[in-house]
C-alpha atoms as a PDB file:
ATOM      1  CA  UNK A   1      72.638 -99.299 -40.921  1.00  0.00           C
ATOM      2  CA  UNK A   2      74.148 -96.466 -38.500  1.00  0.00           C
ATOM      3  CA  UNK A   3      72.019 -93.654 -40.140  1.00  0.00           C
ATOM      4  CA  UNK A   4      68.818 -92.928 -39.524  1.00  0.00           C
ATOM      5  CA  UNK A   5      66.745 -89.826 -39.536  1.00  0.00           C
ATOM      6  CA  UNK A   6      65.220 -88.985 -36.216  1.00  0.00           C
ATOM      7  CA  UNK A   7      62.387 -86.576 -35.641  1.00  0.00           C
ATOM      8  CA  UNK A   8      61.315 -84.568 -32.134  1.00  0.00           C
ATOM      9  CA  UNK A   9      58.110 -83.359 -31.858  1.00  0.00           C
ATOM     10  CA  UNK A  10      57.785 -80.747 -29.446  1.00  0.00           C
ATOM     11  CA  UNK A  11      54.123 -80.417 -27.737  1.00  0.00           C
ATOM     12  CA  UNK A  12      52.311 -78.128 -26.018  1.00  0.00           C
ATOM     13  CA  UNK A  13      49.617 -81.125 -23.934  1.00  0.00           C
ATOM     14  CA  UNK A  14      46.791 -80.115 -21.692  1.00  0.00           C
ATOM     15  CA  UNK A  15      43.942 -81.773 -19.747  1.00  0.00           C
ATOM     16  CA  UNK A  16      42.264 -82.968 -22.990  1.00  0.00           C
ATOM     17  CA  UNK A  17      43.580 -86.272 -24.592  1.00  0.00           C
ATOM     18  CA  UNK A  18      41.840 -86.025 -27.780  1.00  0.00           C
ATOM     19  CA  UNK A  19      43.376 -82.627 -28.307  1.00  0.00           C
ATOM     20  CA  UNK A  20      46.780 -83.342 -27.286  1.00  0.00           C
ATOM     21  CA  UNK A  21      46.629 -86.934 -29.647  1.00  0.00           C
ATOM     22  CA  UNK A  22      45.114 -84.955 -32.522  1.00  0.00           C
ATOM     23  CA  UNK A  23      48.168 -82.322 -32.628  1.00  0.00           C
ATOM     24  CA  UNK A  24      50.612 -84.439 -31.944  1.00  0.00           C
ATOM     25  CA  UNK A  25      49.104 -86.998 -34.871  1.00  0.00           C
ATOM     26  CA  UNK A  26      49.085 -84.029 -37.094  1.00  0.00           C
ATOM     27  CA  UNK A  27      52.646 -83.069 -37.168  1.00  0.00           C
ATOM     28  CA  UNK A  28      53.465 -87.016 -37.469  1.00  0.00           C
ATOM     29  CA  UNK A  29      51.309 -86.740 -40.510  1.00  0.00           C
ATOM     30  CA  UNK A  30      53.456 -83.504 -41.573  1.00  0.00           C
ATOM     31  CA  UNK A  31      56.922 -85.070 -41.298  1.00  0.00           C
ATOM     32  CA  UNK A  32      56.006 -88.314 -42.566  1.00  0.00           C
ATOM     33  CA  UNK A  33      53.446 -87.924 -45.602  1.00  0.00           C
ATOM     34  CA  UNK A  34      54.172 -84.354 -46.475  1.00  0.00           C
ATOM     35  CA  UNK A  35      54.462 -84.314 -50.675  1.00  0.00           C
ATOM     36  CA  UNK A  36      57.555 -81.732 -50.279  1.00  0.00           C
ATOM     37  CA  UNK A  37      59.876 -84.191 -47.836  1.00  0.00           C
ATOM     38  CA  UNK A  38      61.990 -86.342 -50.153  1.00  0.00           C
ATOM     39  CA  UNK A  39      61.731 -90.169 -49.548  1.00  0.00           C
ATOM     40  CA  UNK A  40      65.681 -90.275 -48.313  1.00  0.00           C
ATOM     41  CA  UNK A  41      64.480 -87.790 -45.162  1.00  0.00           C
ATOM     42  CA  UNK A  42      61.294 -89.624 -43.866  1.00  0.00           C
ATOM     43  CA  UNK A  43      61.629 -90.538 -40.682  1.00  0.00           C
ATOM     44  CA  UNK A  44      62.813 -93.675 -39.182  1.00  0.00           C
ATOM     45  CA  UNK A  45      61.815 -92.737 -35.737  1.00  0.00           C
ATOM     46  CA  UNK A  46      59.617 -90.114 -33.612  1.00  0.00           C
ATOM     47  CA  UNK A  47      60.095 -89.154 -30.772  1.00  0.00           C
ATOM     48  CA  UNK A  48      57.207 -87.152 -28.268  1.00  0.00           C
ATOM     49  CA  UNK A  49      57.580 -85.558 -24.982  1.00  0.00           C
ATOM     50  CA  UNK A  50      56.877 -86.271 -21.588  1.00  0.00           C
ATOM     51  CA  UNK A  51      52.849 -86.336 -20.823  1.00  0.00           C
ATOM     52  CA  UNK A  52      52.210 -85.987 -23.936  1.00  0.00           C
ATOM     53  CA  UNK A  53      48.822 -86.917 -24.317  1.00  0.00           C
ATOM     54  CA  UNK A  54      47.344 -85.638 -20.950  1.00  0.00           C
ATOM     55  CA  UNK A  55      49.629 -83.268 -18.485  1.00  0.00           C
ATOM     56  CA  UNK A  56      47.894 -82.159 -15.279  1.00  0.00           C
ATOM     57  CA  UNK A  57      49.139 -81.184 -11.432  1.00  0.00           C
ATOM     58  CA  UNK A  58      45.958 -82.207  -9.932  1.00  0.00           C
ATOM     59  CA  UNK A  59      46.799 -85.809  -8.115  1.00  0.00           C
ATOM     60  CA  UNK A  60      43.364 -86.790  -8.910  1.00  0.00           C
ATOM     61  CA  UNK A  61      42.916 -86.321 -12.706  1.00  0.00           C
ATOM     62  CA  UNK A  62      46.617 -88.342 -12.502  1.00  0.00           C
ATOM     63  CA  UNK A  63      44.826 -90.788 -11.690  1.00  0.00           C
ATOM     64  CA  UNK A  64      41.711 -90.654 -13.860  1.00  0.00           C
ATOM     65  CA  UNK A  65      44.100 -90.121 -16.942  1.00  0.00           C
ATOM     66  CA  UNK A  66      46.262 -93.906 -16.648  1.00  0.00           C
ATOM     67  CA  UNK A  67      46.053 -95.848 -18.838  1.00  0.00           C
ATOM     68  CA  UNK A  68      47.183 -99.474 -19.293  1.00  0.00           C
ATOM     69  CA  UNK A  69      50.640-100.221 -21.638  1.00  0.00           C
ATOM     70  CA  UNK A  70      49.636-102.194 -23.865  1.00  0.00           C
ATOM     71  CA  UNK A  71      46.019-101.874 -24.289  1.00  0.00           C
ATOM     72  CA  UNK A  72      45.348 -98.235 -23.420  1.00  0.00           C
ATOM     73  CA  UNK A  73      44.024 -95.746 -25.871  1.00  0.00           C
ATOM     74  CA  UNK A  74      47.562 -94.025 -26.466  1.00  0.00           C
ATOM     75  CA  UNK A  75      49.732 -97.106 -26.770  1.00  0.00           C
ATOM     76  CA  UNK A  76      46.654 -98.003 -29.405  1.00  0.00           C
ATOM     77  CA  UNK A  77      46.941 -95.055 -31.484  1.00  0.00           C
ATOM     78  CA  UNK A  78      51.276 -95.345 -31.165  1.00  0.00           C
ATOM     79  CA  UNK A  79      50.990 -98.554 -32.711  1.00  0.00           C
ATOM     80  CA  UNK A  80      48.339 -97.758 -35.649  1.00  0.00           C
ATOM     81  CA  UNK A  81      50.327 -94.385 -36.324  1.00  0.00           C
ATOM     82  CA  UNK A  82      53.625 -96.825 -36.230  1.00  0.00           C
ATOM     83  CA  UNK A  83      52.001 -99.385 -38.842  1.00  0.00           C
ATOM     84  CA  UNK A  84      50.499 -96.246 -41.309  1.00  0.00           C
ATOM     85  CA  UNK A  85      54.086 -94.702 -41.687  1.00  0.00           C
ATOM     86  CA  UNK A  86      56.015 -97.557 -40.992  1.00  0.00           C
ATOM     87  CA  UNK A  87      58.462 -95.570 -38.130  1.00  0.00           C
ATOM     88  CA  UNK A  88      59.744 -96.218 -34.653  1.00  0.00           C
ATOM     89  CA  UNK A  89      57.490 -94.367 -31.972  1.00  0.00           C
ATOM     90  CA  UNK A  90      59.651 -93.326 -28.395  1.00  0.00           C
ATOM     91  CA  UNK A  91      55.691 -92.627 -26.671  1.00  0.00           C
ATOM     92  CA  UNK A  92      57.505 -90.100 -24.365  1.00  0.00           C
ATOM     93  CA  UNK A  93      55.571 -90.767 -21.547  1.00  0.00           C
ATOM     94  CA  UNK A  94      51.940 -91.338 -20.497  1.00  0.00           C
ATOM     95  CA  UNK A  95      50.372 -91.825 -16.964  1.00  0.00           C
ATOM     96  CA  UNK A  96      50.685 -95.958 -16.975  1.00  0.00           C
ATOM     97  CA  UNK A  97      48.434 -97.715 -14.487  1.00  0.00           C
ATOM     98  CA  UNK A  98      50.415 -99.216 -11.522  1.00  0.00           C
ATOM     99  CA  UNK A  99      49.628-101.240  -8.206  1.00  0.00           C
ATOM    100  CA  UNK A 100      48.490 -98.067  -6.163  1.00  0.00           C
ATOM    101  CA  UNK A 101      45.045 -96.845  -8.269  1.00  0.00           C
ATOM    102  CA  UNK A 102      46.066 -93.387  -6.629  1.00  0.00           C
ATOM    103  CA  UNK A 103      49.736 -93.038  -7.846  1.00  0.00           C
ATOM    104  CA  UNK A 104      49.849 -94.311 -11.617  1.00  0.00           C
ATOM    105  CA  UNK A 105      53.533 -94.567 -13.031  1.00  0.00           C
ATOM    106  CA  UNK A 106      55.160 -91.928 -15.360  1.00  0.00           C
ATOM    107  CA  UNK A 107      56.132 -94.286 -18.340  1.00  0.00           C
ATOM    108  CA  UNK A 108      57.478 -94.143 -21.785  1.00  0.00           C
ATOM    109  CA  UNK A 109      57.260 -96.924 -24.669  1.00  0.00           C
ATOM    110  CA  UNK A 110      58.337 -97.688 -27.469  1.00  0.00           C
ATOM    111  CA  UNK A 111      56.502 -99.230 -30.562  1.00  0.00           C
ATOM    112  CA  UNK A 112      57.882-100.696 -33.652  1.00  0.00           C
ATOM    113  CA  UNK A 113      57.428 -99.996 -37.035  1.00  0.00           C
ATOM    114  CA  UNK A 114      54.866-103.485 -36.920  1.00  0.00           C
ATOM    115  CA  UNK A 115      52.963-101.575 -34.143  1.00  0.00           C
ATOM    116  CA  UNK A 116      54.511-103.991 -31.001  1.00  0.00           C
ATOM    117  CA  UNK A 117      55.763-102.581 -27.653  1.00  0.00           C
ATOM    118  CA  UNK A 118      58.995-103.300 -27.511  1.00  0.00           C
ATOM    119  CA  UNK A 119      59.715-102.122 -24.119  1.00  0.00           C
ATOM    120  CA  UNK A 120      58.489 -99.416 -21.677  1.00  0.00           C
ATOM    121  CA  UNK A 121      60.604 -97.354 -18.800  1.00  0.00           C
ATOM    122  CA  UNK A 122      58.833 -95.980 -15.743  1.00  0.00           C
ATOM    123  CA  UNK A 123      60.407 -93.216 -15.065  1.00  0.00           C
ATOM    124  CA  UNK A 124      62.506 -93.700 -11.568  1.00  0.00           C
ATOM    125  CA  UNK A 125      63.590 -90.284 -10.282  1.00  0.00           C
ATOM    126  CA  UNK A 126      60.413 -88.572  -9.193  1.00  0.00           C
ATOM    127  CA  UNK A 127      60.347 -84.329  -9.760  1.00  0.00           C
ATOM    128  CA  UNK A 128      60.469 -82.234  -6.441  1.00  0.00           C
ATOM    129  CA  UNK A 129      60.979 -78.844  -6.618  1.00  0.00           C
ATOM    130  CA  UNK A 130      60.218 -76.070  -3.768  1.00  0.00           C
ATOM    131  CA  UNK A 131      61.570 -72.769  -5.203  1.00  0.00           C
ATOM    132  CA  UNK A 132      61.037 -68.892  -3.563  1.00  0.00           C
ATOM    133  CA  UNK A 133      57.911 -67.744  -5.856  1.00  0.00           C
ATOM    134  CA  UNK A 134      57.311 -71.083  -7.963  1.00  0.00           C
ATOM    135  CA  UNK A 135      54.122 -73.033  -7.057  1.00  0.00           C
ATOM    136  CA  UNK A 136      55.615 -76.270  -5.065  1.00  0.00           C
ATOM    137  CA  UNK A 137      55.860 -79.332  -7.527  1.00  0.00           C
ATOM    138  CA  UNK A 138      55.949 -82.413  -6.006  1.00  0.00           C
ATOM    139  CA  UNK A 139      55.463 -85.471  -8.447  1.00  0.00           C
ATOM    140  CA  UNK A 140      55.938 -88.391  -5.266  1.00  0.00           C
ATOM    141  CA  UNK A 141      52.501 -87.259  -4.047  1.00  0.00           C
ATOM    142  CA  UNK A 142      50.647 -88.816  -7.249  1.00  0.00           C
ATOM    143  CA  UNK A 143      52.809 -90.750  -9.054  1.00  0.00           C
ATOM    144  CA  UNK A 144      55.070 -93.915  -8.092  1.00  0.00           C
ATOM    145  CA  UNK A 145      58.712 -94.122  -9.419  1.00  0.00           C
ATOM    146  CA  UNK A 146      59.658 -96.717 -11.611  1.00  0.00           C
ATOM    147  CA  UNK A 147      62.979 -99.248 -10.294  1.00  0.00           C
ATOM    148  CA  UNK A 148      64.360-100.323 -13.534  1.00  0.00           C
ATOM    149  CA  UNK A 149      66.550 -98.505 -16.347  1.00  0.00           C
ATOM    150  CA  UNK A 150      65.751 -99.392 -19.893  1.00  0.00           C
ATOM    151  CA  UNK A 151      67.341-100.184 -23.115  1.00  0.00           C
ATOM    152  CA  UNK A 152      66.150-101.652 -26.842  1.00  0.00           C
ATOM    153  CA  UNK A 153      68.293-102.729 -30.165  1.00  0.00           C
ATOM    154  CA  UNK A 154      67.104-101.506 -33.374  1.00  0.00           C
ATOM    155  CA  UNK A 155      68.910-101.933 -36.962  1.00  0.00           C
ATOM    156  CA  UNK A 156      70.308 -98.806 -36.816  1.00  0.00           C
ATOM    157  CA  UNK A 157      72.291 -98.944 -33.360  1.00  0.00           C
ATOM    158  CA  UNK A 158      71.304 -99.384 -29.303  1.00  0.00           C
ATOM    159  CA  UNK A 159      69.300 -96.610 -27.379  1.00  0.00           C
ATOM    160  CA  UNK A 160      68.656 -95.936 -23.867  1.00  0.00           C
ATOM    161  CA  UNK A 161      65.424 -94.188 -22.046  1.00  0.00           C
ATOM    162  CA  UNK A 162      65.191 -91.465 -19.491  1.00  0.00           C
ATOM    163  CA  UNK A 163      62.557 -89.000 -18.716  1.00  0.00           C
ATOM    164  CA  UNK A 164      62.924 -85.542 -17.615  1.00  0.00           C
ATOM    165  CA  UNK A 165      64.073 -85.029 -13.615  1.00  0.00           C
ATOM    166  CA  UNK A 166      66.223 -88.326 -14.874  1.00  0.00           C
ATOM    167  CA  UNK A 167      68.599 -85.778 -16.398  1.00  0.00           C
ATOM    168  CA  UNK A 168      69.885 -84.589 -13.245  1.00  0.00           C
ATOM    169  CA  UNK A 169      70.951 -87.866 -12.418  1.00  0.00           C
ATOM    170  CA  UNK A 170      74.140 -89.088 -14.280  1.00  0.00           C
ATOM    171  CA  UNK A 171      74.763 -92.738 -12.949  1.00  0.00           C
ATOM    172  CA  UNK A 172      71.473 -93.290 -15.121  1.00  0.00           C
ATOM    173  CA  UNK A 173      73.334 -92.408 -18.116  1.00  0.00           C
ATOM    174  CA  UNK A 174      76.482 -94.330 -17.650  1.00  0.00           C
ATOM    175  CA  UNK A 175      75.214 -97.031 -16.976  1.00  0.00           C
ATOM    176  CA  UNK A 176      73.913 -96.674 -20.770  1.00  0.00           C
ATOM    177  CA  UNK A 177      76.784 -96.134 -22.014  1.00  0.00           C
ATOM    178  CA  UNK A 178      78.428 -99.448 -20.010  1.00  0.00           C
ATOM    179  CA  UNK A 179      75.911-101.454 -21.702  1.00  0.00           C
ATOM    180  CA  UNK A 180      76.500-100.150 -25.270  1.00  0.00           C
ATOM    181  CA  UNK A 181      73.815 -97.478 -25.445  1.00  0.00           C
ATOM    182  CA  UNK A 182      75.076 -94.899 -28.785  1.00  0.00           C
ATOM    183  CA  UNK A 183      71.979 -92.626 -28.577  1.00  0.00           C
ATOM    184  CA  UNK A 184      70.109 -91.725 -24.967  1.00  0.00           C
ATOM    185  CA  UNK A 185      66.608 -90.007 -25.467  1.00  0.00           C
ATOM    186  CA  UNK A 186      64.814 -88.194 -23.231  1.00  0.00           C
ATOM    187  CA  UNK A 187      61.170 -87.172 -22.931  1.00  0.00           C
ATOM    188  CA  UNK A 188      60.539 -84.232 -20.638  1.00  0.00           C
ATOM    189  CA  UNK A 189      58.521 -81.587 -19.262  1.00  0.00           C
ATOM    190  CA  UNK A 190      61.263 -79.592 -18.126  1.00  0.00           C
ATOM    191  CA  UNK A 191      59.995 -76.353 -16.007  1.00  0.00           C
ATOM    192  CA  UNK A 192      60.659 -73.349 -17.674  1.00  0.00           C
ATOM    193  CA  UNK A 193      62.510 -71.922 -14.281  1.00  0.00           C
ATOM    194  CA  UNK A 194      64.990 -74.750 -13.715  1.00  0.00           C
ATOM    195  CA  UNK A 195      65.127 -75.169 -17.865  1.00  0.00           C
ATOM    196  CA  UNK A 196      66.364 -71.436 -18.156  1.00  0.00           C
ATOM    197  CA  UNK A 197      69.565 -72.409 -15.716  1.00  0.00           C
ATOM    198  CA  UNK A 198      70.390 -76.249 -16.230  1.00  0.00           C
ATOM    199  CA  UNK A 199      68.836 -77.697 -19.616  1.00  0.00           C
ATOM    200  CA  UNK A 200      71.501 -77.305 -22.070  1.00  0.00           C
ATOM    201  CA  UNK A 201      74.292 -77.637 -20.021  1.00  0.00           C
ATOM    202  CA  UNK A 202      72.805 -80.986 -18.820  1.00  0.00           C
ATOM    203  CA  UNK A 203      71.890 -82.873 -21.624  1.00  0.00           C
ATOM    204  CA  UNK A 204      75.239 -81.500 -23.170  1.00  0.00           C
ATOM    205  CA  UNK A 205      77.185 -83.100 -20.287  1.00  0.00           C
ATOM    206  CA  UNK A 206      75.172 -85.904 -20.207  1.00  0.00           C
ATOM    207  CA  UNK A 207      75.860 -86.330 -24.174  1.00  0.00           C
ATOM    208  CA  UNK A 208      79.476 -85.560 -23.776  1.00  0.00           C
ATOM    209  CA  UNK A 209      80.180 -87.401 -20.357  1.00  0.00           C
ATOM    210  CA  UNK A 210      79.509 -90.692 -21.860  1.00  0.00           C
ATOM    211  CA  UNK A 211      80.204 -90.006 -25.871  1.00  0.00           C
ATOM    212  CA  UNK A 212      76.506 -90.450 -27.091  1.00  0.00           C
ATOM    213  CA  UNK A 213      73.923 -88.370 -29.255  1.00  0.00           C
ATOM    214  CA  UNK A 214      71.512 -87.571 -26.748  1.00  0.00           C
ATOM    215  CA  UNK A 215      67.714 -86.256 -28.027  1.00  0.00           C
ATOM    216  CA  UNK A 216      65.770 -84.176 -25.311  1.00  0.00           C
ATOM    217  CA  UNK A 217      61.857 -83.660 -26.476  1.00  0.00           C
ATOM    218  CA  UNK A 218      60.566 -81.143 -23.938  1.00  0.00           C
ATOM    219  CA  UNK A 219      57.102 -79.217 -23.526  1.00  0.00           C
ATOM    220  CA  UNK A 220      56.697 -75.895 -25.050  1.00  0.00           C
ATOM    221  CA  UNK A 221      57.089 -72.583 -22.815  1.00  0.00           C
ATOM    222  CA  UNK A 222      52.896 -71.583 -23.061  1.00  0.00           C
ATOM    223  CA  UNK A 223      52.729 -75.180 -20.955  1.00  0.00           C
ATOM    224  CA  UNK A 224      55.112 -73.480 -18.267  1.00  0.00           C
ATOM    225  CA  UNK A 225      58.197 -75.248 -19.598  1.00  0.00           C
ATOM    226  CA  UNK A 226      60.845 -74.472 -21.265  1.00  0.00           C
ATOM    227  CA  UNK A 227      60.838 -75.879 -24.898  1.00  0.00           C
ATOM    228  CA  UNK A 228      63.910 -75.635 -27.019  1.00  0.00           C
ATOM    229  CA  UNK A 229      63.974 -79.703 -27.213  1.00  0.00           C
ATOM    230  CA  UNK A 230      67.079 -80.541 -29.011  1.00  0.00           C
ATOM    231  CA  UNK A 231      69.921 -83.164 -30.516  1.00  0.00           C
ATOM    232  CA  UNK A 232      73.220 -83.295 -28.763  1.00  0.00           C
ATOM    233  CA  UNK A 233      76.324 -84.825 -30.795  1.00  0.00           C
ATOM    234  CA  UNK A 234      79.085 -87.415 -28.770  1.00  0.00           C
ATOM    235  CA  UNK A 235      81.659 -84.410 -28.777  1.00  0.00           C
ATOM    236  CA  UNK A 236      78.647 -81.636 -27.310  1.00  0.00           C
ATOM    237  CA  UNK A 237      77.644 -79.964 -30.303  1.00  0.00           C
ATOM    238  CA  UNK A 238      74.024 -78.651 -30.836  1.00  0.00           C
ATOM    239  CA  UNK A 239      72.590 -79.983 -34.069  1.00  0.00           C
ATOM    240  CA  UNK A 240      69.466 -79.240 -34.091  1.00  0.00           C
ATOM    241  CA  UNK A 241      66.977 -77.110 -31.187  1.00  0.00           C
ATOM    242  CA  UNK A 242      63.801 -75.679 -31.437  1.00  0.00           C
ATOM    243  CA  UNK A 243      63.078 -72.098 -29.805  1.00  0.00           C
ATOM    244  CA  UNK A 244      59.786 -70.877 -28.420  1.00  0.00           C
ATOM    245  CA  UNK A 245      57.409 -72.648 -30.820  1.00  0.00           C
ATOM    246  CA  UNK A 246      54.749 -74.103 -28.756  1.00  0.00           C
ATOM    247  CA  UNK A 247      54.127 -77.478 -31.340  1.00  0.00           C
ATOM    248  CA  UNK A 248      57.149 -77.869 -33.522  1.00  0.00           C
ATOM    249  CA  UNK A 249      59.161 -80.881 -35.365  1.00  0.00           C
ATOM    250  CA  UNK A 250      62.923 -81.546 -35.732  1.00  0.00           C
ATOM    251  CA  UNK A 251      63.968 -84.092 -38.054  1.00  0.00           C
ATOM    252  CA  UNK A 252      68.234 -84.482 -38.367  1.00  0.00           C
ATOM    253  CA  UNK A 253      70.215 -87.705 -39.905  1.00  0.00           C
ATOM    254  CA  UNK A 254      71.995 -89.394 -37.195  1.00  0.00           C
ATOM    255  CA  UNK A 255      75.110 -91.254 -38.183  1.00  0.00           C
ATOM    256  CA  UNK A 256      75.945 -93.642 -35.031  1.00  0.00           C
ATOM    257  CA  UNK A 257      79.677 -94.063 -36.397  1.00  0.00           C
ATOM    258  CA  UNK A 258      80.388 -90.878 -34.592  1.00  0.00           C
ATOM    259  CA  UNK A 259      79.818 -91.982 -31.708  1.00  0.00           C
ATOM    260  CA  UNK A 260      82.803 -94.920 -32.630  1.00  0.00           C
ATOM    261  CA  UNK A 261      84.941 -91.806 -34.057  1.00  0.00           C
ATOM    262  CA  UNK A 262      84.861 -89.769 -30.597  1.00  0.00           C
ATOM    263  CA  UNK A 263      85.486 -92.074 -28.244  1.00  0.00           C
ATOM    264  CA  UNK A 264      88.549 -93.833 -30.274  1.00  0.00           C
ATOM    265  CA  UNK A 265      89.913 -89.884 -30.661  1.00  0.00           C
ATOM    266  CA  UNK A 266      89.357 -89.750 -26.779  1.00  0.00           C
ATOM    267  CA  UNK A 267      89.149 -92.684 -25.003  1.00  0.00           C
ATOM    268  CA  UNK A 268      86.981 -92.555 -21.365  1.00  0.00           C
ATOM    269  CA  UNK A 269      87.704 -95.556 -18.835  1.00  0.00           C
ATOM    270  CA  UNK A 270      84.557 -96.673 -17.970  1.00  0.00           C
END
């Protein structure tokens, strides 16, 4: 089975969990119970953004907001929404309780159609950014990086994890692609500033650099970021991006054999 139909949902997440859970359940709901979707282009697997159920730049909150993975109240409601609709759920990322109470990790899991983690990645390149006119961002201060790139198999082909800054980092992604990896996805909260200059052009290279279909799910621009969360093909082609909608889905068939077909038409040493 190389095809599956993969879904983004792109979020617009605040300070309040039970707000950002209830939207984000809703368009889950919409894609995968709707009575005007045809069986054949259901879902196999959703994908959310980075920080998707709680986003905040206050270091303290950070750290009231973690949660534990497994066990927490997200990774809870992941697995019962996984179970209902019988899908694949890439968590993008929630603040994950680590060693240091005061810096929780940035990490993303991923939950089975039977509702099991099947792995999590902390996310290991930390945002900095100090720009003329942009409020200094600085996620080292309240969060600790992750040490440990991440992988899982599912029927329909291998896929590897990354999340947001992540994309600016390319040994990330060949290693991926080394160890088999035919779609990467990639939970963000890409800044609208540095998403106006470098977001498609990076997760088109990073798709095309290593000959892989490469899903971004970003926050929406009325969270200060810069939406337009999208599907890259193995050859760089756009097939699918949202715009400027602050909550909206994406659902495209992904056949992994065209990820074979590129890379026998153009062969990359690796």
């Amino acid at each position: 089975m190389k095809q599956f139909n993969l879904t983004l949902i792109q979020l617009c997440s605040g300070q309040y969990k039970m707000t950002n859970l209830s939207r984000a359940e809703d368009l889950i709901k919409q894609v995968c119970q709707s009575s005007k979707i045809k069986k054949s282009d259901l879902p196999h697997m959703v994908c959310l953004p980075e920080v998707f159920n709680f986003r905040s730049s206050s270091g303290e909150e950070n750290s009231k907001a973690a949660e534990e993975i497994p066990g927490g109240h997200a990774f809870n409601w992941a697995s019962q929404l996984a179970i209902k609709h019988k899908i694949w759920i890439v968590a993008g990322s929630i603040l994950e309780l680590s060693e240091d109470e005061n810096k929780p990790y940035n990490t993303s899991f991923v939950v089975n159609p039977n509702g099991e983690l099947v792995t999590k990645y902390r996310k290991i390149n930390l945002f900095r950014l100090n720009l003329e006119n942009v409020p200094e961002l600085c996620e080292p201060k309240f969060r600790s990086a992750g040490s440990e790139i991440c992988t899982f198999e599912t029927a329909f082909g291998k896929i590897g994890l990354g999340i947001c800054f992540d994309l600016r980092f390319p040994e990330i992604f060949r290693e991926y692609r080394k160890q088999g990896c035919e779609l990467i996805i990639l939970p963000s909260a890409f800044t609208y500033k540095t998403g106006q200059a470098h977001w498609e052009i990076l997760c088109k290279a990073r798709a095309i650099e290593n000959q892989v279909f490469f899903a971004a799910i970003n926050q929406a621009i009325d969270s200060n970021c810069w939406g337009r969360s999208m599907i890259v093909g193995p050859w760089g082609e756009t097939i699918a991006t949202l715009l400027d909608q602050n909550y909206g889905v994406i659902t495209e068939t992904i056949d992994l054999d065209k990820v074979y077909e590129i890379r026998e038409k153009l062969p990359i040493s690796l």
